[in-house]
N, C-alpha and C. Protein backbone atom coordinates (compact mmCIF):
# COMPACT_ATOMS: atom_id res chain seq x y z
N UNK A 1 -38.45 -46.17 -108.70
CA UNK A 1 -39.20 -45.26 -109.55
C UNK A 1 -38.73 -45.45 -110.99
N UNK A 2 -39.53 -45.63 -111.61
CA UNK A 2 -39.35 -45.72 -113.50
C UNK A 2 -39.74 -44.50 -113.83
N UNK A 3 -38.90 -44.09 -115.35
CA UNK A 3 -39.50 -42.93 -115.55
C UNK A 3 -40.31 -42.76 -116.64
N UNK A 4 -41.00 -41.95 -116.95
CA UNK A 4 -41.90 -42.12 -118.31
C UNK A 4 -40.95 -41.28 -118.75
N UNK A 5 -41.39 -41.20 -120.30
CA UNK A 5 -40.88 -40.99 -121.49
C UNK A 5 -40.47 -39.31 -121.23
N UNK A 6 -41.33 -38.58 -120.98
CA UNK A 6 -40.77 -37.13 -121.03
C UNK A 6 -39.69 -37.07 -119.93
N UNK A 7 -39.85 -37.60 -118.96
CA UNK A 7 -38.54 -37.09 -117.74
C UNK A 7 -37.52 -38.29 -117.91
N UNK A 8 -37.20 -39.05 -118.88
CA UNK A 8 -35.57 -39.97 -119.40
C UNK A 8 -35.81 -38.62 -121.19
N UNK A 9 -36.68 -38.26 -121.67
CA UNK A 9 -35.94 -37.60 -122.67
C UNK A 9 -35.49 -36.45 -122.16
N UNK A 10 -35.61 -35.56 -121.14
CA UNK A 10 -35.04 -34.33 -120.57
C UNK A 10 -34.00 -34.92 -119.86
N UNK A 11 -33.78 -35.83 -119.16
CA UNK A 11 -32.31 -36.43 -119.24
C UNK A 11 -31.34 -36.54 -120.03
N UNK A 12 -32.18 -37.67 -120.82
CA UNK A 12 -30.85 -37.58 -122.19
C UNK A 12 -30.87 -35.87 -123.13
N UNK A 13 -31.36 -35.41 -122.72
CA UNK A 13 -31.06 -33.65 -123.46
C UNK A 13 -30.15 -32.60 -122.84
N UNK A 14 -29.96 -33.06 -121.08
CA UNK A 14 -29.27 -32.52 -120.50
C UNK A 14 -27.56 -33.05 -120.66
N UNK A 15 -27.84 -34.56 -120.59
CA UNK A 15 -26.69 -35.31 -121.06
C UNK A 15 -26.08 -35.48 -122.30
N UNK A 16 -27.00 -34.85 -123.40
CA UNK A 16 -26.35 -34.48 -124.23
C UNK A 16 -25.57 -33.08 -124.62
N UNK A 17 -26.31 -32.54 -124.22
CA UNK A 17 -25.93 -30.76 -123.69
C UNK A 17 -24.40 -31.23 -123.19
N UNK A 18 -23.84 -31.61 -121.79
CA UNK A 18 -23.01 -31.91 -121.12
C UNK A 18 -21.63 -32.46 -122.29
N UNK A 19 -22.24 -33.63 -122.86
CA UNK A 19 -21.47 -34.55 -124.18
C UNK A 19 -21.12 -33.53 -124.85
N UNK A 20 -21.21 -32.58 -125.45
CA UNK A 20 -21.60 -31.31 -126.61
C UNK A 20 -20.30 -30.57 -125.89
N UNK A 21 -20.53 -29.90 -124.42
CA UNK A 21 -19.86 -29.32 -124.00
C UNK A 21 -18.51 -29.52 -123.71
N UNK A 22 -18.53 -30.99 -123.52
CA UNK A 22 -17.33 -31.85 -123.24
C UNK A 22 -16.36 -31.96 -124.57
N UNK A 23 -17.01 -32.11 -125.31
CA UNK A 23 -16.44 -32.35 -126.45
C UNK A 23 -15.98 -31.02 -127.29
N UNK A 24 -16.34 -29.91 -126.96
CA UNK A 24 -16.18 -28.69 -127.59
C UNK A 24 -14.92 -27.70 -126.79
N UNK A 25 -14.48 -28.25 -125.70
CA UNK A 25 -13.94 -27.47 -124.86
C UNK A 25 -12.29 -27.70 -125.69
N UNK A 26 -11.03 -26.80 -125.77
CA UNK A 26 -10.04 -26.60 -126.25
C UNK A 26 -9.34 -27.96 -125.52
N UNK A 27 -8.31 -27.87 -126.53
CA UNK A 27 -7.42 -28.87 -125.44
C UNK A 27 -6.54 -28.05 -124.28
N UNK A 28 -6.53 -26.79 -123.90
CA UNK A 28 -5.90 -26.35 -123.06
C UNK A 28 -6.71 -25.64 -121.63
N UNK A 29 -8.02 -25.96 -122.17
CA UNK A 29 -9.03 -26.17 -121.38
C UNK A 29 -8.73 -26.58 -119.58
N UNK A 30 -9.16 -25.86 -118.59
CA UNK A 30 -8.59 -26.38 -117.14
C UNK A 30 -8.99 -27.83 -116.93
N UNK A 31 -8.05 -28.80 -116.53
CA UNK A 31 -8.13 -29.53 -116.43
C UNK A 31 -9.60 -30.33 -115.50
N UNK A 32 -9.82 -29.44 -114.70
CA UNK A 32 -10.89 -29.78 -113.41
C UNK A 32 -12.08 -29.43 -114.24
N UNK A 33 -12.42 -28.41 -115.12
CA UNK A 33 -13.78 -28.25 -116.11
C UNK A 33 -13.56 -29.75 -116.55
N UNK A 34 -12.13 -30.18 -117.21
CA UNK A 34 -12.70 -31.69 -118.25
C UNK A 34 -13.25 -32.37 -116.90
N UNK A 35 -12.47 -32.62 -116.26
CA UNK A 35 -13.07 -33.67 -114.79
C UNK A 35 -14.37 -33.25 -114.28
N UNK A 36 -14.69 -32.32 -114.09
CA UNK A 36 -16.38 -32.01 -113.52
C UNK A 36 -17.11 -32.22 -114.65
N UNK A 37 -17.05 -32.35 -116.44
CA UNK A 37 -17.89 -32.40 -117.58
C UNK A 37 -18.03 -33.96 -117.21
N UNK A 38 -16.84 -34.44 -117.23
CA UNK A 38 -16.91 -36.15 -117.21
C UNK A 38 -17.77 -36.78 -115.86
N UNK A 39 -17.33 -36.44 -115.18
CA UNK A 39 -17.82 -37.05 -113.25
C UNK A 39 -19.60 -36.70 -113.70
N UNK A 40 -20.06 -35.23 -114.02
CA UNK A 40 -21.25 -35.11 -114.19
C UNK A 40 -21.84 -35.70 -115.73
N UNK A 41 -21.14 -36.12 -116.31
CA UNK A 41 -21.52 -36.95 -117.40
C UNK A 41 -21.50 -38.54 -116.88
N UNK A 42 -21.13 -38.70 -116.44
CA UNK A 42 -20.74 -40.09 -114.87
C UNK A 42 -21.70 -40.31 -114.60
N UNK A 43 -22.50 -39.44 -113.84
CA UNK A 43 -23.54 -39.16 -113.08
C UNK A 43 -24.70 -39.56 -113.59
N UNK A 44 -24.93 -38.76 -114.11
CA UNK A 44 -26.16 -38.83 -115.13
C UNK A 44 -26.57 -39.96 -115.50
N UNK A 45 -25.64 -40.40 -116.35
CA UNK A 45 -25.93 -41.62 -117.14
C UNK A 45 -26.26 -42.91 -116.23
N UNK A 46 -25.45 -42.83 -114.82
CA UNK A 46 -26.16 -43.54 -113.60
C UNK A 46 -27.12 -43.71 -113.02
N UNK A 47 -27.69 -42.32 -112.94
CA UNK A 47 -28.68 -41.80 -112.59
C UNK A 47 -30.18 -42.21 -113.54
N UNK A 48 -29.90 -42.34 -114.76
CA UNK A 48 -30.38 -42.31 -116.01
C UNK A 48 -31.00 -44.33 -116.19
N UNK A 49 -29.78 -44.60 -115.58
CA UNK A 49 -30.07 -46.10 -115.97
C UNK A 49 -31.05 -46.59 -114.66
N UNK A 50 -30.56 -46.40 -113.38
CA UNK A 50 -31.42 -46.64 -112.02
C UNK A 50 -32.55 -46.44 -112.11
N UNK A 51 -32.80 -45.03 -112.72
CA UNK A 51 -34.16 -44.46 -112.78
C UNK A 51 -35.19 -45.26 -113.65
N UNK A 52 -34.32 -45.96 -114.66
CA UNK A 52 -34.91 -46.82 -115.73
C UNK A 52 -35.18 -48.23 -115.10
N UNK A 53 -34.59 -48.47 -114.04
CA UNK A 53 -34.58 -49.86 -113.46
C UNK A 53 -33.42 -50.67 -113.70
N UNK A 54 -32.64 -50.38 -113.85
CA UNK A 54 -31.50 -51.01 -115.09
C UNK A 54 -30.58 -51.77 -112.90
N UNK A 55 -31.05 -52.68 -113.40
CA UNK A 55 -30.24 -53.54 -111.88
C UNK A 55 -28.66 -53.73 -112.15
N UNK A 56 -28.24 -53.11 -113.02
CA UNK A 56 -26.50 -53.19 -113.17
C UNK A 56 -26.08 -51.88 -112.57
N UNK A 57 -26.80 -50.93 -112.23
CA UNK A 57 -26.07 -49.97 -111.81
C UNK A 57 -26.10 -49.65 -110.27
């Protein structure tokens, strides 16, 4: 499945949301929030490329 243009830009908006959040969190922040921001920032962007066709992922 390829995606058209509106459902990879509500991707990359969620994944940026995520990036935003990741990046805003303290440094004393629980360690497992940074690890679940990252793993689901992981995700995505996997998710993101497959969906695109991208045969490296």
């Amino acid at each position: 499945m390829i995606l058209n243009t509106a459902e990879r830009r509500k991707i990359e908006a969620v994944i940026e949301l995520c990036r935003e959040a990741r990046e805003r969190l303290q440094p004393n922040a629980p360690f497992r929030l940074r690890v679940l921001l990252d793993m689901t920032l992981l995700e995505l962007g996997k998710e993101l490329a497959r969906l695109n066709g991208d045969r490296a992922v």
